[in-house]
Protein backbone atom coordinates (compact mmCIF):
# COMPACT_ATOMS: atom_id res chain seq x y z
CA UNK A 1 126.40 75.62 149.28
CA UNK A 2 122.90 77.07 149.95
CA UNK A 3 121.65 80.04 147.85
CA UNK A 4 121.41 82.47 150.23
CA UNK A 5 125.05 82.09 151.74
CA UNK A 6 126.47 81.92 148.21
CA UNK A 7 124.71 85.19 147.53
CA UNK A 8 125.86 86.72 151.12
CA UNK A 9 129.67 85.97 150.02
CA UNK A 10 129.22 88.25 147.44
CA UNK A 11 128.17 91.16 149.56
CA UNK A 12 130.45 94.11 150.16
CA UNK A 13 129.35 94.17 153.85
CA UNK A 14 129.59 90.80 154.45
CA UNK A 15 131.76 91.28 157.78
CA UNK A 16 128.78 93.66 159.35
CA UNK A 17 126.29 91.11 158.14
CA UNK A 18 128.11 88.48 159.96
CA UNK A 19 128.08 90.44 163.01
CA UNK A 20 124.78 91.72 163.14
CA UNK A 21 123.68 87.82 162.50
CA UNK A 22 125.66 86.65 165.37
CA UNK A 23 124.37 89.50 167.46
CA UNK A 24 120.83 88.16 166.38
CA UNK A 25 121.01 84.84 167.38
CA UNK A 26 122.47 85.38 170.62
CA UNK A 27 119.66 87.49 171.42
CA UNK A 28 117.20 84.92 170.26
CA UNK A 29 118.70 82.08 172.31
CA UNK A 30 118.35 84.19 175.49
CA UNK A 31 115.05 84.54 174.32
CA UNK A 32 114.62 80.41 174.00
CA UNK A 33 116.21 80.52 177.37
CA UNK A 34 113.85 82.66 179.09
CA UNK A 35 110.68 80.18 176.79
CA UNK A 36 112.27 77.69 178.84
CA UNK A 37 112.19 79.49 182.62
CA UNK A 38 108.74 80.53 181.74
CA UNK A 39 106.62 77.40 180.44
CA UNK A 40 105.01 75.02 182.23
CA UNK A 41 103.05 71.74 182.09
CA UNK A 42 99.81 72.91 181.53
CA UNK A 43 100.58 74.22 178.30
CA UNK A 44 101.56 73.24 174.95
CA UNK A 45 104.48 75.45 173.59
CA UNK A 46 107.21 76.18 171.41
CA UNK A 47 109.64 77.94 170.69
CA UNK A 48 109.95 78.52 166.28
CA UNK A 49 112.20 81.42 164.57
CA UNK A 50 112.69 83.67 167.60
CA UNK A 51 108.42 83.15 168.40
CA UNK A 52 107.08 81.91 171.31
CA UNK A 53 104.00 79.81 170.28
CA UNK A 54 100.83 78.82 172.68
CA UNK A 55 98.71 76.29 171.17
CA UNK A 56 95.25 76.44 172.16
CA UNK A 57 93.22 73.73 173.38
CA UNK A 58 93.09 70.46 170.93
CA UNK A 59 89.78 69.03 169.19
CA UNK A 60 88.51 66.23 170.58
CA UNK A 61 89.19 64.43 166.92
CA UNK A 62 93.30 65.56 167.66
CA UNK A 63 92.92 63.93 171.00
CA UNK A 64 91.53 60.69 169.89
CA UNK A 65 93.50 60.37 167.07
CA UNK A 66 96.89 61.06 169.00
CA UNK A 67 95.79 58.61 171.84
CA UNK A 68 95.04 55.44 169.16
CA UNK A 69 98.08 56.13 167.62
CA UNK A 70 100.30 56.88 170.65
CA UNK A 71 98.84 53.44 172.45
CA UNK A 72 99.71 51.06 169.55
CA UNK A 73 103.20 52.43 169.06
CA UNK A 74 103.84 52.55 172.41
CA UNK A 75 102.84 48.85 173.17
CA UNK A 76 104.38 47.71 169.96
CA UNK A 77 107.85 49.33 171.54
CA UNK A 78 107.73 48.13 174.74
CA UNK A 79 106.79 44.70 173.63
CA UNK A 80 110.03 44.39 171.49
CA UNK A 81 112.08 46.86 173.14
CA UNK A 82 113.17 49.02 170.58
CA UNK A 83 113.03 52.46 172.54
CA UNK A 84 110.46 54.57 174.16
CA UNK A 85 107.44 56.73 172.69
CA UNK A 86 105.78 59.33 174.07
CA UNK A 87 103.27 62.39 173.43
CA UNK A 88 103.80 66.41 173.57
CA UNK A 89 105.07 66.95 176.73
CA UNK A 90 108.44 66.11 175.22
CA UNK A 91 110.32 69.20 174.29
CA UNK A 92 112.31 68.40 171.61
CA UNK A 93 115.09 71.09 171.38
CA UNK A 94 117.05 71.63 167.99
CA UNK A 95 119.44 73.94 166.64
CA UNK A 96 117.71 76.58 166.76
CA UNK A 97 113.96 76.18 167.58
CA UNK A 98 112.03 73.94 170.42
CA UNK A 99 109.03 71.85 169.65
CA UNK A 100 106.35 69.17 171.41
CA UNK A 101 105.34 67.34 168.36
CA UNK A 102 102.65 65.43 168.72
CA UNK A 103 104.28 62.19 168.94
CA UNK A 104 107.71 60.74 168.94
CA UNK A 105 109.80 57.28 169.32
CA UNK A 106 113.21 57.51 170.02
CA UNK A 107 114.50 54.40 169.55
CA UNK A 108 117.20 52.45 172.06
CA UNK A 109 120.45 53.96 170.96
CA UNK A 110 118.91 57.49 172.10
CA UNK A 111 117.05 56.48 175.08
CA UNK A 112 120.61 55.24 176.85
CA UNK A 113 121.37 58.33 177.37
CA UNK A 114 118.50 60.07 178.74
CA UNK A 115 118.09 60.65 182.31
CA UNK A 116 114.90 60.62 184.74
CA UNK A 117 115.11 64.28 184.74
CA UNK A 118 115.73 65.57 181.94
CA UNK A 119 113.77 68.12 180.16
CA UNK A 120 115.00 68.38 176.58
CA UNK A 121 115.30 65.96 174.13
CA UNK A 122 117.52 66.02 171.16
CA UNK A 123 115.58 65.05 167.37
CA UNK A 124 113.48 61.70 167.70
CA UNK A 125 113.76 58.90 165.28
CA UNK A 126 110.30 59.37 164.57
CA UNK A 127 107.76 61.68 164.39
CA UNK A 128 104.00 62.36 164.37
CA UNK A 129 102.16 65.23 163.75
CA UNK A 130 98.30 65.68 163.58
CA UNK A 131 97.13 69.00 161.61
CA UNK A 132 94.96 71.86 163.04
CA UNK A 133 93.86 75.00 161.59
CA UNK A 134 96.99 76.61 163.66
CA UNK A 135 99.70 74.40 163.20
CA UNK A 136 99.58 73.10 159.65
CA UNK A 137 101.74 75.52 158.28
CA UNK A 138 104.12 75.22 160.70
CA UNK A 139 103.91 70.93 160.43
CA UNK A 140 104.47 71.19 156.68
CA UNK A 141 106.60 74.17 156.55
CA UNK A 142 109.61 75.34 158.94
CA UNK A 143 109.15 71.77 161.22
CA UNK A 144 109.17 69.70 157.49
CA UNK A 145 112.42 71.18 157.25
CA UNK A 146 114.14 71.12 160.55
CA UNK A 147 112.92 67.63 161.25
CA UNK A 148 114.79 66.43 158.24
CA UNK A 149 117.41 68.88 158.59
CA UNK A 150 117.75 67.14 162.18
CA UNK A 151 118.05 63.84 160.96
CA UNK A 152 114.42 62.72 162.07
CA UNK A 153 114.39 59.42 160.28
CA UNK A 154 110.61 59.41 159.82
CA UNK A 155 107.33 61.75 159.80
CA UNK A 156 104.32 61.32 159.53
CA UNK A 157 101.73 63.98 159.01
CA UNK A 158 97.97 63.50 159.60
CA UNK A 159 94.81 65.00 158.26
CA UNK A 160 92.00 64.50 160.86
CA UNK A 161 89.08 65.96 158.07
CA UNK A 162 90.23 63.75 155.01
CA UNK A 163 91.41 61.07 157.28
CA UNK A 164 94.74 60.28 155.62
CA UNK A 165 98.48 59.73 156.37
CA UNK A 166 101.21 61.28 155.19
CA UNK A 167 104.49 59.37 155.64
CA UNK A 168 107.39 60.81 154.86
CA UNK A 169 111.14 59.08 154.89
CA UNK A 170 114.06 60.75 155.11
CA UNK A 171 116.59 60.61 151.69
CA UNK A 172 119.72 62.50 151.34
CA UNK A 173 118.76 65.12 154.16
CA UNK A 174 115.17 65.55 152.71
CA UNK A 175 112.20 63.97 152.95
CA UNK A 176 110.81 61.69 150.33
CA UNK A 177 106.42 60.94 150.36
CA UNK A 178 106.43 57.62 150.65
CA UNK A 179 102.85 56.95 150.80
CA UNK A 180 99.82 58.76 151.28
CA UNK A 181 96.86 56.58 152.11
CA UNK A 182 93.08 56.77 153.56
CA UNK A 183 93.28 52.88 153.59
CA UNK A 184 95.45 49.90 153.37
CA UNK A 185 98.26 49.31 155.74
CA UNK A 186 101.19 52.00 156.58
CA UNK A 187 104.86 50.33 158.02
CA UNK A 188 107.24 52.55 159.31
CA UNK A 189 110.39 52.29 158.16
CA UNK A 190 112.88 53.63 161.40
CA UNK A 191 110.69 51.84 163.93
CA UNK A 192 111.29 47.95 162.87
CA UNK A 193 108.27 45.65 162.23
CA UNK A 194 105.85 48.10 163.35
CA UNK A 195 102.72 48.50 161.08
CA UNK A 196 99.34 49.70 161.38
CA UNK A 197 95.83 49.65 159.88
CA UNK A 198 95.14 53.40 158.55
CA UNK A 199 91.42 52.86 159.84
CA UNK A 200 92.95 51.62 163.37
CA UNK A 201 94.35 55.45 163.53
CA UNK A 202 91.11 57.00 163.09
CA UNK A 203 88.18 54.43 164.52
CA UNK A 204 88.58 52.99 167.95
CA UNK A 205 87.31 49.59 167.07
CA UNK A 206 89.73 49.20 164.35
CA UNK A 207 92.47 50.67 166.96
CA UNK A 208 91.23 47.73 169.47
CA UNK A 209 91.44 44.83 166.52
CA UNK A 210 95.29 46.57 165.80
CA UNK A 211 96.07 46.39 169.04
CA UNK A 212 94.92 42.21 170.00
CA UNK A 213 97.07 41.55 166.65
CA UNK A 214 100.06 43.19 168.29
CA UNK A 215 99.80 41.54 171.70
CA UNK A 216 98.82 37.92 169.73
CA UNK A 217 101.50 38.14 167.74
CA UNK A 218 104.16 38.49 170.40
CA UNK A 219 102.21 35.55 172.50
């Protein structure tokens, strides 16, 4: 049992701790309710620990590397239909708090039951985020843990300054560092057969070259 219920068992108050809990999270999900009535499109947002979040603008180095990435996954997945991918305009609505990661794959046994209109997406099998000055903490603090806590099968965490990749895999409701690497050759683990030059995620030539071997290899 986790430390801090174990500790609230032994409280004298417990009852009027429950209560005032309960009373706080139904306030906050009217909160995430309203999030909801008021975003739109044109923004990146989210929704973490009662906090509506606006991201500003992305560097052009977050845009590039999200589109390289996003275009060989996406190709790859289509090409042996094992799901869909897609980029931030997914909300991706957990337990408690909302998110548009910057990528995700939700592979086929998800994607049968989405609908053309739908909105809100329950946790991907996979997941990409690319670091900022603003969101870092966030990526490797409360989203480490609700991903896993979610059951996000993979996650992957990328460092546009050092150039590296993070990839983490999820073990026994946690997640595990796989590999970290500026070079060499990552393969996901949740999305099957996929694998990708490190360079190919930073350098557009490299991302061309990754994406011919794709496409060859199914011909």
């Amino acid at each position: 049992m986790d430390t801090i219920l174990m500790e609230l068992k032994q409280r004298p108050n417990l009852k009027s701790l429950v209560q005032e809990l309960n009373q706080y999270v139904q306030e906050e999900e009217k909160l995430r309710q309203a999030f909801y009535n008021q975003i739109s499109e044109e923004y990146k947002a989210e929704f973490i620990n009662g906090e509506i979040i606006i991201h500003p603008p992305a560097r052009r180095i977050h845009g590039l590397i999200k589109v390289n990435l996003l275009v060989v996954i996406n190709v790859f997945v289509d090409m042996h239909e094992l799901g869909e991918g897609d980029g931030e305009k997914r909300m991706i609505e957990l337990t408690r708090n909302s998110y548009q990661p910057d990528i995700v794959c939700f592979l086929n046994d998800k994607v049968a039951h989405f609908k053309d209109d739908q909105m809100l997406f329950p946790a991907p099998d996979f997941i990409v985020e690319i670091l900022s000055p603003s969101t870092e903490k966030n990526d490797r603090g409360v989203k480490f843990v609700d991903y896993a806590l979610h059951g996000v099968g993979e996650y992957w965490v990328i460092d546009p300054e050092e150039k590296t990749v993070e990839q983490f895999i999820l073990q026994e409701g946690q997640y595990a560092l796989a590999l970290k690497a500026v070079s060499g050759t990552i393969t996901s683990q949740v999305i099957q057969g996929f694998s990708i030059p490190v360079k190919a995620i930073f350098d557009k030539k490299e991302n061309k070259l990754a994406l011919q071997s794709i496409v060859g290899a199914k011909g």
